[in-house]
Structures are given as structure tokens and as C-alpha cells.
Protein backbone atom coordinates (compact mmCIF):
# COMPACT_ATOMS: atom_id res chain seq x y z
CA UNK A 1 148.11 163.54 141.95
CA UNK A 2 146.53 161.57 139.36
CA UNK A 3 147.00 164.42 136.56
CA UNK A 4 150.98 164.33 137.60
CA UNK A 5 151.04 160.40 137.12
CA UNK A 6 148.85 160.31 133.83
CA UNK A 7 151.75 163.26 132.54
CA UNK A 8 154.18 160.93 133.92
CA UNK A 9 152.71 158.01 131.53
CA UNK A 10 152.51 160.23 128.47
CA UNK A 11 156.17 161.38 128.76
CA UNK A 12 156.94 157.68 129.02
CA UNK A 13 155.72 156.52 125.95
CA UNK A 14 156.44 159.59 123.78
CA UNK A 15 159.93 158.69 124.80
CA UNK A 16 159.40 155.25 123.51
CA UNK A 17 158.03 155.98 120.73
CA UNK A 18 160.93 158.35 119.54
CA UNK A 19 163.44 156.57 120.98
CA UNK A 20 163.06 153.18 119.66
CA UNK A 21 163.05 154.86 116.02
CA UNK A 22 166.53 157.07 117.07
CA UNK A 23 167.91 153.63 118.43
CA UNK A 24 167.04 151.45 114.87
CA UNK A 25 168.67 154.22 112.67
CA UNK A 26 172.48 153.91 114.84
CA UNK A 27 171.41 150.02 114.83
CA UNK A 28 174.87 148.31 113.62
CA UNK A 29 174.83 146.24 110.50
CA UNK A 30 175.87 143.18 112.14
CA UNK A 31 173.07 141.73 114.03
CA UNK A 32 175.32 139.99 116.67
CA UNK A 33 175.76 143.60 117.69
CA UNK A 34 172.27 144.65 118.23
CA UNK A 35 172.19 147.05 120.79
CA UNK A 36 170.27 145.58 123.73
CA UNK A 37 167.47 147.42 124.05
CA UNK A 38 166.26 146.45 120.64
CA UNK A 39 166.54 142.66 121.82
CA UNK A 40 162.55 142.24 123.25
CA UNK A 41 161.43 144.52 120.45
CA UNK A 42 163.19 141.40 118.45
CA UNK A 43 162.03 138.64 120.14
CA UNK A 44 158.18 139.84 120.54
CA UNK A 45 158.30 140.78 116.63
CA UNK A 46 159.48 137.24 115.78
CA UNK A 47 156.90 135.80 118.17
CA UNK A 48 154.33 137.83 116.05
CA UNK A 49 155.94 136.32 112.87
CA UNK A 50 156.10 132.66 113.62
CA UNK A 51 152.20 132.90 114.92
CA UNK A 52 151.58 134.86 111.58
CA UNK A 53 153.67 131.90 109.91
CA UNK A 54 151.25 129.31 111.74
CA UNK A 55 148.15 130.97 110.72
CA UNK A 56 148.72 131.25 107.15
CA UNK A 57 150.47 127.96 107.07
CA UNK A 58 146.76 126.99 108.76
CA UNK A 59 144.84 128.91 106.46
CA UNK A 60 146.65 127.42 103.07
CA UNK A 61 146.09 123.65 104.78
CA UNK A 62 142.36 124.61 105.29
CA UNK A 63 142.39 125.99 101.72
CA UNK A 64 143.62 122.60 100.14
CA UNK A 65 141.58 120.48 102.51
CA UNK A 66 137.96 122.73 101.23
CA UNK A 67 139.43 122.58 97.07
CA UNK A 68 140.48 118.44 97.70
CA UNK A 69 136.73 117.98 99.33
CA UNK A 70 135.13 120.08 96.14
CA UNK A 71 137.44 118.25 94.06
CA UNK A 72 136.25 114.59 95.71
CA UNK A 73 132.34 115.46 95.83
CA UNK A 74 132.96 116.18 92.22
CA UNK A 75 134.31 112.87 91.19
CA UNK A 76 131.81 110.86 92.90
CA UNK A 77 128.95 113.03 91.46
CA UNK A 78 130.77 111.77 88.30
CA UNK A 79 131.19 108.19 89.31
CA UNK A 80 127.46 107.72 90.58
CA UNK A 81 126.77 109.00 86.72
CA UNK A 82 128.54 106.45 85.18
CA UNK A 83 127.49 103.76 87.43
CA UNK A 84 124.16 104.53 87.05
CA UNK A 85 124.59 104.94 83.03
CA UNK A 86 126.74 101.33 83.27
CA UNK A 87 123.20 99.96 85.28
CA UNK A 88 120.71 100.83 82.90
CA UNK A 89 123.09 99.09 79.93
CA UNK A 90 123.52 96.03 81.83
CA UNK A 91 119.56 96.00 82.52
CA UNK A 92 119.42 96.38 79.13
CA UNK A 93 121.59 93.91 77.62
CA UNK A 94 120.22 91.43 80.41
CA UNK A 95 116.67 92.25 78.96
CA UNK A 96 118.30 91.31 75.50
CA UNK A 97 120.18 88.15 76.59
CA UNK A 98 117.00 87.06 78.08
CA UNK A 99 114.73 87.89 75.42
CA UNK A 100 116.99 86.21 73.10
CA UNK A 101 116.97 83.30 74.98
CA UNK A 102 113.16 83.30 74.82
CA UNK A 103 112.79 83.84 71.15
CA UNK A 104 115.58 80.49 71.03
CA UNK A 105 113.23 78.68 72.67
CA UNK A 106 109.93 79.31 71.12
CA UNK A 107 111.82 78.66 67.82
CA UNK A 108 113.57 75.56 68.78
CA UNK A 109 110.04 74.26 69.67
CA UNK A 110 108.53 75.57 66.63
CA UNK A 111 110.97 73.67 64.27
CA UNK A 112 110.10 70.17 65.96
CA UNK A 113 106.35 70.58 66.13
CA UNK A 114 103.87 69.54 63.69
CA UNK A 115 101.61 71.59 64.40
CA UNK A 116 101.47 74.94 63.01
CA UNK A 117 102.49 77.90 64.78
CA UNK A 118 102.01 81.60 64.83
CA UNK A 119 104.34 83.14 66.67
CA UNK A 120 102.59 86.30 68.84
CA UNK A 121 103.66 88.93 71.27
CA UNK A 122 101.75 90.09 74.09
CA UNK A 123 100.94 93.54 73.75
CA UNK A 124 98.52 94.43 76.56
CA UNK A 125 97.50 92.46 79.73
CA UNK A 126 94.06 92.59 81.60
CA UNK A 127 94.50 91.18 85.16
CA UNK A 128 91.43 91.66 86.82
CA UNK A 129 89.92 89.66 89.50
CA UNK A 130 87.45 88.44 87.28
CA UNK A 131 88.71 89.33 84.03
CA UNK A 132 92.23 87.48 82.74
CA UNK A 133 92.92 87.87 79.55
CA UNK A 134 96.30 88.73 77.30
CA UNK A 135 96.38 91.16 73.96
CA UNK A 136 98.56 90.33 71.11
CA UNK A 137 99.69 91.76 68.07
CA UNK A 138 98.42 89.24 65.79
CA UNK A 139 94.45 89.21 64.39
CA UNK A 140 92.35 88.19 61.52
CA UNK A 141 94.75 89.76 58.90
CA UNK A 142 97.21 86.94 60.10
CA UNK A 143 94.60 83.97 60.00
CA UNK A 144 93.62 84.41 63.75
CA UNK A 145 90.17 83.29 64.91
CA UNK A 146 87.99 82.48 67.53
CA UNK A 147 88.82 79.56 69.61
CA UNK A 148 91.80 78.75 68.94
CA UNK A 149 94.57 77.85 70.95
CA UNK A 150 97.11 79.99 72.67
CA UNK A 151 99.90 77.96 74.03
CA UNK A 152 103.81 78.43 74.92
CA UNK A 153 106.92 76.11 75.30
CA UNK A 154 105.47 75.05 78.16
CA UNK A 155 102.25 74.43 78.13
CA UNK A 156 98.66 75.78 77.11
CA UNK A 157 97.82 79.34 78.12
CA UNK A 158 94.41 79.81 76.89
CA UNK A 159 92.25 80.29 73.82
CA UNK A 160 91.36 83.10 71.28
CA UNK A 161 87.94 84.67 72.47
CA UNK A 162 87.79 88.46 70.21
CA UNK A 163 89.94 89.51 67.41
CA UNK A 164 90.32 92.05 65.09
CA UNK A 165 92.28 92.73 62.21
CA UNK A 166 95.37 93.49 63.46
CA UNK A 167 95.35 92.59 67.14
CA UNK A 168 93.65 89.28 69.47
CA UNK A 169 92.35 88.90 72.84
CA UNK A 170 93.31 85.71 74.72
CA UNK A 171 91.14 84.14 77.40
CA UNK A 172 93.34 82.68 80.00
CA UNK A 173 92.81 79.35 80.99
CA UNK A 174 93.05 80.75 84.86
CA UNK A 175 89.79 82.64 83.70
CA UNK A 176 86.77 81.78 85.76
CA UNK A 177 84.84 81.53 81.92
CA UNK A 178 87.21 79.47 80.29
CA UNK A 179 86.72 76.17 80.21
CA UNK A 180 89.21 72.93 78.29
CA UNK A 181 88.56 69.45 77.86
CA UNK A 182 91.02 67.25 79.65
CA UNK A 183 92.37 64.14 80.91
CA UNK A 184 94.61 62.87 83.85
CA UNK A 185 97.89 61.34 81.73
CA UNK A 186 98.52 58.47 84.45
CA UNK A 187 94.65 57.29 84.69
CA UNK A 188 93.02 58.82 81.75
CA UNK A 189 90.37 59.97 84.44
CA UNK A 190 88.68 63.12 82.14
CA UNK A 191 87.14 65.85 83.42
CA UNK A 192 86.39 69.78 82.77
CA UNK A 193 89.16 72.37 83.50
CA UNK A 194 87.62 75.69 84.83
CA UNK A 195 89.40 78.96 85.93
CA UNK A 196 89.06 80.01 89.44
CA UNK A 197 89.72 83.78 89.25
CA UNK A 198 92.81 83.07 91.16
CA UNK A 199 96.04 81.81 89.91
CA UNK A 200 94.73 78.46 90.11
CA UNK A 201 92.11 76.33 88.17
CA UNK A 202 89.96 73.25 89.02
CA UNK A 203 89.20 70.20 87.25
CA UNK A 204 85.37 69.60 87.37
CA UNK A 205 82.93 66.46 86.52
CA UNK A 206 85.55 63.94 87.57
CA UNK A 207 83.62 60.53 89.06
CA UNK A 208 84.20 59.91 92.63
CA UNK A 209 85.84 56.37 92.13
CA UNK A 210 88.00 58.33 89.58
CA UNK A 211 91.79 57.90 89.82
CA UNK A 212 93.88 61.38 90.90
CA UNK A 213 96.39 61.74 92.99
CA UNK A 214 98.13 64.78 93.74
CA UNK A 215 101.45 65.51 91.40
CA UNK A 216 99.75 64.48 88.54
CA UNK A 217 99.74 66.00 85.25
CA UNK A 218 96.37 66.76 83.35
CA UNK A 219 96.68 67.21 79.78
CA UNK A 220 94.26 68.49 76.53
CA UNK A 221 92.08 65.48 75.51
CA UNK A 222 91.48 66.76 72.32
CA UNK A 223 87.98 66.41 71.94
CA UNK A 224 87.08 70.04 72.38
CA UNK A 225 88.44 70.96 68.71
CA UNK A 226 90.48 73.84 70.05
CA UNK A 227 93.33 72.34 71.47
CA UNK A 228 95.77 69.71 70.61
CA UNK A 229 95.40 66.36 72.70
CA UNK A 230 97.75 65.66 74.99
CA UNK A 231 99.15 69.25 75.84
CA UNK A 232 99.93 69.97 79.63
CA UNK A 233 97.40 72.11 81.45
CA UNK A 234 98.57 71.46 85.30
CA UNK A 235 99.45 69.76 87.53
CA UNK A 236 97.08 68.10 91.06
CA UNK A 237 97.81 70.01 93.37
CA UNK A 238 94.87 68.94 96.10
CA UNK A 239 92.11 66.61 96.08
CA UNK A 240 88.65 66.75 97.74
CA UNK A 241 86.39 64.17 98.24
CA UNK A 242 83.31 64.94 100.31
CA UNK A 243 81.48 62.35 102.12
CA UNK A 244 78.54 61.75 100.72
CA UNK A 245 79.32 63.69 97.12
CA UNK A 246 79.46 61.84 93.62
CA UNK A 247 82.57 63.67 92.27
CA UNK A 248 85.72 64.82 93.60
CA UNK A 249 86.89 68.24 93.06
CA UNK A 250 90.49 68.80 91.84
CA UNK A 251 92.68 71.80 92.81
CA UNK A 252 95.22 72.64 89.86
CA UNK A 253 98.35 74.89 89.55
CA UNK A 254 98.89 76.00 85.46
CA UNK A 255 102.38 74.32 84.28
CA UNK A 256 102.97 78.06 82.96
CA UNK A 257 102.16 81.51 84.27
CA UNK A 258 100.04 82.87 82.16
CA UNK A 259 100.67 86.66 83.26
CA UNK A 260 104.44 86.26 82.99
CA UNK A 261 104.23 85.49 79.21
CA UNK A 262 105.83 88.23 76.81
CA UNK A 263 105.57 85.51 73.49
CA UNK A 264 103.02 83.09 72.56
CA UNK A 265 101.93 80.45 69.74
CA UNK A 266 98.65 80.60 68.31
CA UNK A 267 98.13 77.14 67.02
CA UNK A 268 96.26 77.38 63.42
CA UNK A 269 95.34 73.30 63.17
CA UNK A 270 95.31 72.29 66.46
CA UNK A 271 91.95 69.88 65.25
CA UNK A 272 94.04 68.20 63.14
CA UNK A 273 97.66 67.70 65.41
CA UNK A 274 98.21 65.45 68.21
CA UNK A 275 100.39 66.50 70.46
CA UNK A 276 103.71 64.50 71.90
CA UNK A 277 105.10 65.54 75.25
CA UNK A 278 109.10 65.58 74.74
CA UNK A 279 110.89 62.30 76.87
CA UNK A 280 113.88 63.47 78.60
């Protein structure tokens, strides 16, 4: 029974397959008289088309979506490029303006002095805990020597303590070995300025009936030979008295920051200059 249906089948579809062929061939030209048993052959063959239609039109949108996301990753890669080139010239002409500004300065307040300057640059820096000091690119061929005074704009920084011929070591005052003569401004109380090893210094020897009072500025008193009198040092920035002691011991905060520097003054005759702090 089941050999006489599968025959059945067969003979079905070989009659389908050469009929449908037979039926195209006598098809008319004008489709509005398709014969109509072509008609679902029609329809499911359009069906096929319009999902082929989808897919490709699919496909192509997927296509352009993929190129237009290349095509984006591209242009940022270039963008972050030329920010990052745009950066490093602004850092750069920042670092110029800045510099400039600087060199304006130390000029400016090398025209109105009367003392007389060597202008330095700092060339090499020595931070330790208990080691400050500052290297510049100035030495004995240039009239450098030991002990004297390294100052900026601002105030002093420290003092010559090794040279050579073309390069100079500076002690900084914040040094726990360097030591300056000096003098409160407002009481003339004088005392020894000492490094601390910390970004601070203290002033030493004062009497304990001694006028200071915190916010006051201590200046050079001259009298050490290596510094011009009257030059800021620091500022009070505490004040101990103890009990039963005979002095007082002063906490200090430099008027400049001594690590920060990038250009100094070397002053060549500080023995022979007093110094005159600018009125505003």
C-alpha cells in the first residue's frame, strides 16, 4: 500500500514539474491573461523577490552603517591627533609667555637696583631632606665666589657655598647649615636665621623681652658681609616663648620658594649696597 502511494507521489510531481514548464511556453504575452494556474507560482515567486529585495536592501544599510563607523573612528583618531598636537603647543607657548614674563621681571628689577646683578639660571636642584641646595650655570669664569648672595625679585634665596668655573652651587637659606644675619623691620629685634630642613626656617638668639609678633617681616641686617641690609628673608609665622627660657624661638615662612626658582641674581657687591624695599 505504501509503495502504490509513494508511486502515486512521484507521478504527481513529475507532472508538475513538466507541466508548469509546457504551461509558461503557451503563457500569453499579456499578463492580465495569465492562465490561472501560473497565478500562486506568481505570487510565491514575488513573495521570494520582495524578501530578497528586503535582505539586500538590509545588507547595503548594514554595509553603509560598518564604512560610516570606519569612516567616524577614523576622524576622531585624527581629531585626538590634532588636539593633542594643539596641547603640547599651547603648553608650550604658555611655558614661553610665562618665562617671558619672568625674564621681564628680573630685568625690570635689575634696571632699578644699585646693586649689581648677575643674572643666573638654575640648572640642577638637590632637594634632600638634609641637603637644599640649587645649581646654576654661572661660576668663577663669570666673577662668582663663595658667599655671596643669591637672591630673586622677591626676596633672598640663599648664598654661594662651591663653585667652579663654569657652574655654582647655592645653599638655600631653608638649609639646616645656612645661617643669615637679620633683623625684625618693625622692632629692629636681630637675631640668627637658621634652616630647618623643612620648608621653613627659624630665627634664633632673639632676647626674650624682644619685640615679634607674628606677620612680621625679617629682613638682611647687613652685618654678615654677604647680603645686602634690608632684603626680605620671611615673614613670623609663630612665636614661642617658654616659661622659664631667656629667648624666644621664631617660626618663619621664606617670602620666596626657593625650589620653585628657574632664574636667580647673584649679587657681586652686596658689602657695599643697601638695600630699599619698593613702597607701593
Amino acid at each position: 500500500m505504501n509503495f502504490i502511494n509513494l508511486d502515486i507521489r512521484k507521478i504527481v510531481v513529475l507532472i508538475a514539474v513538466v507541466a508548469i514548464p509546457l504551461l509558461s511556453v503557451n503563457e500569453p504575452r499579456n499578463p492580465e491573461e495569465s492562465h490561472w494556474s501560473l497565478k500562486p507560482f506568481a505570487f510565491a515567486l514575488g513573495s521570494l523577490q520582495g524578501l530578497y529585495s528586503e535582505f539586500s536592501s538590509g545588507v547595503r544599510g548594514t554595509t553603509a552603517l560598518y564604512l560610516d563607523l570606519i569612516d567616524i573612528k577614523l576622524k576622531n583618531r585624527e581629531l585626538f591627533q590634532q588636539n593633542a598636537e594643539l596641547r603640547a603647543q599651547l603648553g608650550t607657548l604658555t611655558e614661553l609667555k610665562l618665562e617671558n614674563e619672568r625674564l621681564s621681571e628680573l630685568i625690570g628689577f635689575k634696571q632699578k637696583s644699585k646693586m649689581e646683578l648677575l643674572a643666573a639660571k638654575v640648572i640642577g636642584k638637590d632637594l634632600l631632606p638634609d641637603h637644599k641646595t640649587l645649581t646654576i650655570n654661572r661660576g668663577t669664569a663669570q666673577g662668582v665666589k663663595k658667599h655671596l648672595a643669591a637672591i630673586t625679585v622677591g626676596g633672598v634665596v640663599g648664598y654661594v657655598f662651591r663653585t667652579s668655573t663654569y657652574t655654582s652651587q647655592i645653599l638655600l637659606l631653608t638649609d639646616r647649615y645656612a645661617v643669615i644675619d637679620a633683623i625684625i623691620q618693625r622692632s629692629r629685634a636681630r637675631g640668627i636665621v637658621e634652616g630647618s630642613s623643612k620648608d621653613l626656617c627659624r630665627l634664633r638668639y632673639l632676647k626674650r623681652g624682644d619685640d615679634v609678633q607674628v606677620g612680621d617681616l625679617v629682613v638682611t641686617s647687613g652685618l654678615d658681609n654677604i647680603f645686602p641690609k634690608g632684603f626680605p628673608i620671611a615673614t613670623v609665622k609663630n612665636v614661642m616663648k617658654s616659661q622659664y627660657g631667656l629667648s624666644q624661638d621664631v617660626e618663619l615662612k621664606p617670602v620666596v620658594a626657593p625650589q620653585t626658582l628657574e632664574e636667580i641674581f647673584i649679587v657681586l657687591n652686596s658689602n657695599q649696597e643697601n638695600y630699599e624695599i619698593p613702597q607701593d
